[in-house]
Protein backbone atom coordinates (compact mmCIF):
# COMPACT_ATOMS: atom_id res chain seq x y z
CA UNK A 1 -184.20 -18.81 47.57
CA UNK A 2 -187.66 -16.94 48.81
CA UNK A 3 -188.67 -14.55 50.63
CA UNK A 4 -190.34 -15.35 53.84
CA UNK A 5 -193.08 -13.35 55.87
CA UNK A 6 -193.96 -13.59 59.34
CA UNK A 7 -196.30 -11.45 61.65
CA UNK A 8 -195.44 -12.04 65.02
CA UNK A 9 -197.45 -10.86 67.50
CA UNK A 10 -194.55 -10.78 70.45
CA UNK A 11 -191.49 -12.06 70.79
CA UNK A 12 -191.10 -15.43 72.85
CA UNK A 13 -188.94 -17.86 73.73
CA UNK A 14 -188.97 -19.56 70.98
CA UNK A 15 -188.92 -16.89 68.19
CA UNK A 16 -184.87 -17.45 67.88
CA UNK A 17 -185.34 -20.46 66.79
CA UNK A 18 -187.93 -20.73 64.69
CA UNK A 19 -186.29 -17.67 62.82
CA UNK A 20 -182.97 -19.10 62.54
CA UNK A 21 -183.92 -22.26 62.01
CA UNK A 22 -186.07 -20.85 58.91
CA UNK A 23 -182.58 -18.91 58.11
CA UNK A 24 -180.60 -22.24 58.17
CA UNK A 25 -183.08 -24.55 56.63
CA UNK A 26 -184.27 -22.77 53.56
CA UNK A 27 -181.73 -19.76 52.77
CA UNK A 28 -184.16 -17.10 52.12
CA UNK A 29 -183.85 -13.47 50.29
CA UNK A 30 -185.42 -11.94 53.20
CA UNK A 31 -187.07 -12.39 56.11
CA UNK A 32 -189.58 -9.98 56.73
CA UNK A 33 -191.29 -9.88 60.00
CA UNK A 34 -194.29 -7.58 61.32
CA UNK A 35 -194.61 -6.90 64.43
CA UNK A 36 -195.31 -3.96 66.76
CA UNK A 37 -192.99 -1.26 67.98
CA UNK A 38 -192.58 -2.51 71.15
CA UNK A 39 -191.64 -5.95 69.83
CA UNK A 40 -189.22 -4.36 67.22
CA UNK A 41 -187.51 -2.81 69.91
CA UNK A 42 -187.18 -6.34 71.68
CA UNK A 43 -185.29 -7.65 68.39
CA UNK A 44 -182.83 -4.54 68.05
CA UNK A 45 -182.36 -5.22 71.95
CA UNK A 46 -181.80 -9.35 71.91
CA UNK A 47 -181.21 -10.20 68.54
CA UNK A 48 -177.53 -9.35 67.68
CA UNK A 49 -176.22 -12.46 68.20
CA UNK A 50 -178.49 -14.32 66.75
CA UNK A 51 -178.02 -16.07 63.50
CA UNK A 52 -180.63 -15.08 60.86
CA UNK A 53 -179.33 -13.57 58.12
CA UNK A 54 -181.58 -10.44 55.83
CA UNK A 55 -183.99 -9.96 58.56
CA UNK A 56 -186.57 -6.99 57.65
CA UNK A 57 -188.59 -5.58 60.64
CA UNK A 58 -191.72 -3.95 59.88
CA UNK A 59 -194.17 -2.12 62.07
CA UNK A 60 -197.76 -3.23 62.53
CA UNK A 61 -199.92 -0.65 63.66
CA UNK A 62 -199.45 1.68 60.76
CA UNK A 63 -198.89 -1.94 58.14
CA UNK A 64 -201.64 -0.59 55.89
CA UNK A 65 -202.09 3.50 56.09
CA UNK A 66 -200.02 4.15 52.91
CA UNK A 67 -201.91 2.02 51.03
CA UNK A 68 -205.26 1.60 52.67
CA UNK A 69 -205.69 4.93 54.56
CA UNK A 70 -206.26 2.26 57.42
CA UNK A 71 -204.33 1.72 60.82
CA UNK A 72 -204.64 -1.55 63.07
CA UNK A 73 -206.82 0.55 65.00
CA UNK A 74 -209.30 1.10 62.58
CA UNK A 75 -209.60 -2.34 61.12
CA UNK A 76 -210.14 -3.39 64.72
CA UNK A 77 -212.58 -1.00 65.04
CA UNK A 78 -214.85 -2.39 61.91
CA UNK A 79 -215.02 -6.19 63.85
CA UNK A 80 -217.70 -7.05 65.48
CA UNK A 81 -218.63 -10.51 65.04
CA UNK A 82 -215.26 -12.57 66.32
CA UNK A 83 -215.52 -16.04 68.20
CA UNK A 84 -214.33 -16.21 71.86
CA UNK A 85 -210.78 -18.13 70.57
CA UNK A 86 -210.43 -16.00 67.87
CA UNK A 87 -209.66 -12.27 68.22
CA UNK A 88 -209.35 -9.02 66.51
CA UNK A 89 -205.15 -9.43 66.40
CA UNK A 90 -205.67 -13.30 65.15
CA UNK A 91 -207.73 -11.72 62.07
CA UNK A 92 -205.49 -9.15 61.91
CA UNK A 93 -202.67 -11.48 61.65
CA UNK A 94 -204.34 -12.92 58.67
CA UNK A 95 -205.25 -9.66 56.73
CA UNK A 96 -201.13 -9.19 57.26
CA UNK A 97 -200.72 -11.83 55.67
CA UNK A 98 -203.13 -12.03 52.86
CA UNK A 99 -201.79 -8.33 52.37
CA UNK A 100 -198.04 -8.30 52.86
CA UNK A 101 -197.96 -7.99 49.00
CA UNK A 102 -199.96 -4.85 49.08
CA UNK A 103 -197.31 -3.24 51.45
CA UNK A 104 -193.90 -4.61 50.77
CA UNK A 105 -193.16 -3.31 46.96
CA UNK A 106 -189.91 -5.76 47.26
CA UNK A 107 -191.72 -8.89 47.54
CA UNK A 108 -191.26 -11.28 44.23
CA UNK A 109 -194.43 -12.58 42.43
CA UNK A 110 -194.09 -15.81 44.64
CA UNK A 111 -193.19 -16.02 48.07
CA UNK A 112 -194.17 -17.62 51.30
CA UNK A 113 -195.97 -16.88 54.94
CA UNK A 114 -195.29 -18.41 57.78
CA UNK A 115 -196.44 -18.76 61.15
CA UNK A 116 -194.26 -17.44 64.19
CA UNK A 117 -194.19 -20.83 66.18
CA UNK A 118 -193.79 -23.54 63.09
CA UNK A 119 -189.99 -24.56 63.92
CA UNK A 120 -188.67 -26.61 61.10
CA UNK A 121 -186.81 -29.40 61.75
CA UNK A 122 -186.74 -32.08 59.10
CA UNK A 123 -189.05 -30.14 57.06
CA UNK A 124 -190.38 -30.28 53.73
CA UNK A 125 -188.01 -28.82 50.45
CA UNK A 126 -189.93 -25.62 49.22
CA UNK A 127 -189.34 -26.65 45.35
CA UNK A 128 -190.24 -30.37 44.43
CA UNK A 129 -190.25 -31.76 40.54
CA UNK A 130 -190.05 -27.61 39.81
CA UNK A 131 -193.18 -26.62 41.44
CA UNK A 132 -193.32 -24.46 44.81
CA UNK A 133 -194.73 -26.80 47.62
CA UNK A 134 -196.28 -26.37 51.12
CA UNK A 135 -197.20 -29.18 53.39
CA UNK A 136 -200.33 -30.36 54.81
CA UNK A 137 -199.64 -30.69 58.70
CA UNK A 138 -203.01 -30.92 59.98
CA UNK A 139 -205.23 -34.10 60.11
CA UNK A 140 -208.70 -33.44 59.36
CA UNK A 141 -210.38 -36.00 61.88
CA UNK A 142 -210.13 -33.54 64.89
CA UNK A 143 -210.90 -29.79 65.74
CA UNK A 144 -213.40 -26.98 66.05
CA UNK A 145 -216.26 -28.36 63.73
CA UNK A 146 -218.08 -25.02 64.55
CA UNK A 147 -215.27 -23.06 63.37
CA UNK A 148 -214.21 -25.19 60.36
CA UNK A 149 -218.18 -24.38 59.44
CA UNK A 150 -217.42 -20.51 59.47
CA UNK A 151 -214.65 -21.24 57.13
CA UNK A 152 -216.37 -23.09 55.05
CA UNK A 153 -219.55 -21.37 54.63
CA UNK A 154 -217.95 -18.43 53.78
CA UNK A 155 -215.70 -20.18 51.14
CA UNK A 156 -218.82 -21.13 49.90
CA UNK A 157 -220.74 -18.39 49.84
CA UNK A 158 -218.41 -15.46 49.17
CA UNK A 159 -216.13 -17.06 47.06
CA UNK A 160 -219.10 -18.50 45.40
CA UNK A 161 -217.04 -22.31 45.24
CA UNK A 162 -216.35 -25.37 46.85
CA UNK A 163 -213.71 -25.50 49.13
CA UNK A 164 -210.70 -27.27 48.23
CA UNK A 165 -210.40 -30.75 50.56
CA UNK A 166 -207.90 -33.28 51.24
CA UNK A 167 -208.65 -37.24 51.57
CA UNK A 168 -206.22 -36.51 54.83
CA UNK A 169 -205.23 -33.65 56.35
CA UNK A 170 -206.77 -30.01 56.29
CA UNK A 171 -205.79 -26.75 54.57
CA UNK A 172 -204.93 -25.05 58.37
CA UNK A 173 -201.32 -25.66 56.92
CA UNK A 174 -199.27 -22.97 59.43
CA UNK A 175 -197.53 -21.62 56.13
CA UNK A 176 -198.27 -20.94 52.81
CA UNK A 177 -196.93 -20.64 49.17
CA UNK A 178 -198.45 -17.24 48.02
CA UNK A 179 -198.41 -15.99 44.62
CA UNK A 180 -199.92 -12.23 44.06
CA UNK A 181 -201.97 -12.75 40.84
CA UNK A 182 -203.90 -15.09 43.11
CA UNK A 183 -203.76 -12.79 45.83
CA UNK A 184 -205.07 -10.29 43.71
CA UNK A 185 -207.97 -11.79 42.08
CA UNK A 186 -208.93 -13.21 45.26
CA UNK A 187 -209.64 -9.82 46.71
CA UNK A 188 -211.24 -8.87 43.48
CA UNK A 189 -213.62 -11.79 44.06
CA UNK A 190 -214.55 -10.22 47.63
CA UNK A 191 -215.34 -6.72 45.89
CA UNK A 192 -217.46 -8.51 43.17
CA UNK A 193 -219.25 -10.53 45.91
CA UNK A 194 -220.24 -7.52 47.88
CA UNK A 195 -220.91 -5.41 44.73
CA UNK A 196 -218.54 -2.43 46.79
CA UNK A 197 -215.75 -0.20 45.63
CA UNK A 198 -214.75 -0.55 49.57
CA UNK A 199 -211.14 -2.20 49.87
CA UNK A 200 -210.83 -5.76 50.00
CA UNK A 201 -209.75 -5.56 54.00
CA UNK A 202 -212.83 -4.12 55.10
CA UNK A 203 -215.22 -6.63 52.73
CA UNK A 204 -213.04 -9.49 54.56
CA UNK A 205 -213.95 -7.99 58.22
CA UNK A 206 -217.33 -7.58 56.72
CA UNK A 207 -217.54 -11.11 55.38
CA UNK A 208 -215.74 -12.60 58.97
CA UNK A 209 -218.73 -10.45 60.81
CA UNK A 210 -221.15 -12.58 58.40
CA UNK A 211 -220.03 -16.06 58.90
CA UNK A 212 -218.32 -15.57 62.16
CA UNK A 213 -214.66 -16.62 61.45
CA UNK A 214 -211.82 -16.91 58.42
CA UNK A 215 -209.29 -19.16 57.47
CA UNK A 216 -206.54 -17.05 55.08
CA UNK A 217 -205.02 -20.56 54.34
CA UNK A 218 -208.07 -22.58 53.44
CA UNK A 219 -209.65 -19.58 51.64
CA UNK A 220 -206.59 -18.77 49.48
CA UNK A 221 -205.63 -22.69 48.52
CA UNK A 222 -209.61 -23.11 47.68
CA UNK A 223 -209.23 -20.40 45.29
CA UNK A 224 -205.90 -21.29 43.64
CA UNK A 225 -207.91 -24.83 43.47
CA UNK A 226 -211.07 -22.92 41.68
CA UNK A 227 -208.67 -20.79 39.55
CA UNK A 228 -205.95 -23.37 38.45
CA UNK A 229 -205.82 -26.83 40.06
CA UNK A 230 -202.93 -27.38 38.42
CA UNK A 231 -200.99 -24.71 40.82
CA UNK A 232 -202.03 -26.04 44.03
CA UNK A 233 -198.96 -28.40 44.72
CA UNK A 234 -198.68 -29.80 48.07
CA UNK A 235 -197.17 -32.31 50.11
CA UNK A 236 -199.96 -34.38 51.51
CA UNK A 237 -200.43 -35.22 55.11
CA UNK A 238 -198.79 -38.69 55.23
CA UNK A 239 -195.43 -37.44 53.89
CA UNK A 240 -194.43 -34.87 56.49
CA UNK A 241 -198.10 -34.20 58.64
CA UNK A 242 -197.83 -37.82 60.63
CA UNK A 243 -194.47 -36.89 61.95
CA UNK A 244 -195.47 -33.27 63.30
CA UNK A 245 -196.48 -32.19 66.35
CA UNK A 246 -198.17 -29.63 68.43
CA UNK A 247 -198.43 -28.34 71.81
CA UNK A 248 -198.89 -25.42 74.25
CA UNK A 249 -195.76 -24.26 75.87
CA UNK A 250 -194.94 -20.45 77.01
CA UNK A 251 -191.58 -21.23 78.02
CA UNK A 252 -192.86 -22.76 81.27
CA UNK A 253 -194.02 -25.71 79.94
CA UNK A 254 -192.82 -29.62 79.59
CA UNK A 255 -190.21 -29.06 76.45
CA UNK A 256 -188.49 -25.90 77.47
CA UNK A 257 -188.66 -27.53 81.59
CA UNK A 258 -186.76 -30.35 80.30
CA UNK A 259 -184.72 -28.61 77.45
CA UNK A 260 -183.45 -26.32 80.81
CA UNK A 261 -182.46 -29.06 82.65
CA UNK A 262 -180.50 -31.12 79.45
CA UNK A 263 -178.93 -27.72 78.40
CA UNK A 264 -178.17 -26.57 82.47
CA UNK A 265 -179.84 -23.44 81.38
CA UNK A 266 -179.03 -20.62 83.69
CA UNK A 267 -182.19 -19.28 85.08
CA UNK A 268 -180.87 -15.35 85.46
CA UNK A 269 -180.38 -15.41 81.73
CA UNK A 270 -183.07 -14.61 79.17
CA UNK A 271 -184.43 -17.45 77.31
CA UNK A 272 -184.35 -17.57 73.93
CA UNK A 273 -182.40 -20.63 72.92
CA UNK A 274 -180.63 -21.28 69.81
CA UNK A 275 -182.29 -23.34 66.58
CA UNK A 276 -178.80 -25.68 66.95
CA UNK A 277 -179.39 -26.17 70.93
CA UNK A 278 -182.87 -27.36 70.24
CA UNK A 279 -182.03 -29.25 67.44
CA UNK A 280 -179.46 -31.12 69.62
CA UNK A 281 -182.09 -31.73 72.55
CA UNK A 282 -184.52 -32.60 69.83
CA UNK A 283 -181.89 -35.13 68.61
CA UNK A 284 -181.78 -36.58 72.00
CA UNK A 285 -185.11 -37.37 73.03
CA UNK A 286 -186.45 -38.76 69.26
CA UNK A 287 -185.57 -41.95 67.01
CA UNK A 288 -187.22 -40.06 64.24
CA UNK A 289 -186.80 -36.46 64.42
CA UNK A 290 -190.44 -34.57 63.81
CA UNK A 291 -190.73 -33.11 60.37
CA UNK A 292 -191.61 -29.85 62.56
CA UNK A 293 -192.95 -28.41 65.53
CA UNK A 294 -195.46 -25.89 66.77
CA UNK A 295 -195.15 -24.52 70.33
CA UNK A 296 -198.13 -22.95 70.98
CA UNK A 297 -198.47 -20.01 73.46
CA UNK A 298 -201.96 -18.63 72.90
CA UNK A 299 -203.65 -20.44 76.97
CA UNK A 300 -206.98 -21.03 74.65
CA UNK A 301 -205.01 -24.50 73.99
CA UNK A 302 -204.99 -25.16 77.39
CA UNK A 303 -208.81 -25.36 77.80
CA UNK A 304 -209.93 -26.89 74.74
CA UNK A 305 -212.37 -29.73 74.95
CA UNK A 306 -211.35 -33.35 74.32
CA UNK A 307 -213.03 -33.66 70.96
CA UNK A 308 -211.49 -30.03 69.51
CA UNK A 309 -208.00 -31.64 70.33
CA UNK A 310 -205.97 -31.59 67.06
CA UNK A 311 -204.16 -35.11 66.25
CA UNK A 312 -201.14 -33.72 66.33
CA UNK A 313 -201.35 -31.94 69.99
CA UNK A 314 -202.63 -35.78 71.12
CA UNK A 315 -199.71 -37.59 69.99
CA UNK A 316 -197.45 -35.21 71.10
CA UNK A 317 -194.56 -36.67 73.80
CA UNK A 318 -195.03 -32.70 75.32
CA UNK A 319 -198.56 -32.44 75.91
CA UNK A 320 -198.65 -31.36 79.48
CA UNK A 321 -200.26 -34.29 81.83
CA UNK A 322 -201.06 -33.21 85.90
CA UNK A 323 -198.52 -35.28 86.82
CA UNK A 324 -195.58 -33.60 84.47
CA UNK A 325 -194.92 -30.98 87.23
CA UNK A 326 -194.81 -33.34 90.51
């Protein structure tokens, strides 16, 4: 059993499941999602009868004053080189992350992060041949070269390495082992880079300002690679990656359309259907069930070009085609 962390940035339709299907699949210690107080208020509201069991909410805006002196406000305030598809709250999402440790004194030495729209469904076992596992769900012949650039250059010259690659898939893995001593020496690494007593969030908004973009997942499994190879254990791409898929949906679109009509959803009722309901329409409309799926709300994936088109969102039976809503 872990403990699982999970910024959210609002709840959707599909944050029930995902949550209790993270609840159901891998048992953890403690869920612990942050989020803003608006959005906590949404889960006290809607999520009594839900079934996710030692569920932790924590506040956003005020994540890091304790320990940092710094609100969201002011580490928004400090960026001011961000790409078009990539905002202030997606960084800030990933300091949360790369910081949780800082913050929650009840986190173990090892835990994981995970991202608010991977739903599991026949997902990868956290522990394989004793060693903690995450899998790589990304193919690496598709995306944002420019971005992927950022991330590497800065990997490169920050961290002052080579960035950890797979023969495969990519290191944009959705969720993450962590462990804190390489959490920890990782942020020394940005301090020593920059030669600045400054705290480790404000040399990564500094360094993101730089090169133009981050990747928390890339950047952390490149340095686990540089520090000990030996602890970078991973499922690779063909095991659970070919089976995955990805696409935009907001509650409007193709899956939740036609997961309405097979489940006779009432339309006066608030959506936010079950991880057993979906599992069930899930059942219905596969041979072989997905390993997992990502529904992705942000309406950037609506308008990418062709050739930034992940693998995954191209295979996908619910990419939205014109003719889906005749």
């Amino acid at each position: 059993m872990y403990q699982f962390v999970i910024p959210i940035h609002h709840v959707n339709w599909s944050t029930r499941s995902v949550l209790e299907g993270i609840s159901q699949k891998y048992k953890p210690k403690q869920i612990y999602v942050v989020t803003s107080d608006h959005e906590i208020k949404i889960f006290k509201d809607k999520s009594n009868s839900w079934d996710i069991e030692n569920l932790t909410l924590l506040e956003e805006n005020n994540f890091f004053l304790n320990k940092y002196g710094l609100t969201k406000k002011d580490i928004f305030s400090q960026i001011t080189q961000n790409k078009p598809n990539y905002s202030p709250g997606w960084l800030y999402q990933q300091i949360i992350k790369l910081g949780a440790s800082d913050v929650i004194d009840e986190l173990e030495d090892v835990f994981l992060v995970w991202d608010a729209d991977l739903l599991p469904v026949k997902s990868w076992p956290i522990i394989d041949e004793n060693n903690e596992k995450f899998a790589l769900l990304q193919d690496k012949s598709y995306g944002n070269q420019d971005v992927l650039n950022s991330w590497k250059n800065l990997i490169i010259n920050v961290l002052e390495i080579n960035p950890v690659e797979d023969i495969r898939g990519t290191f944009t893995s959705h969720h993450m082992v962590f462990k804190k001593k390489y959490l920890k020496s990782l942020k020394l690494k940005f301090k020593d880079h920059f030669k600045s007593d400054q705290n480790w969030i404000e040399l990564i908004i500094k360094a993101t300002n730089i090169y133009g973009s981050f990747g928390e997942y890339w950047t952390y499994a490149s340095w686990v690679n540089h520090i000990n190879k030996d602890d970078l254990n991973y499922y690779p791409y063909e095991k659970y990656g070919l089976t995955t898929e990805r696409f935009y949906d907001d509650g409007n679109g193709l899956f939740s359309r036609k997961y309405k009509k097979f489940s006779n959803f009432d339309e006066k009722k608030d959506f936010y259907p079950s991880y057993s309901s979906i599992l069930n329409f899930i059942d219905k409309n596969y041979q072989l069930p997905p390993s997992s799926l990502s529904f992705e709300t942000n309406i950037r994936h609506t308008k990418k070009k062709d050739e930034n088109i992940h693998l995954e969102e191209k295979r996908s039976i619910w990419r939205e085609k014109v003719y889906d809503r005749d």
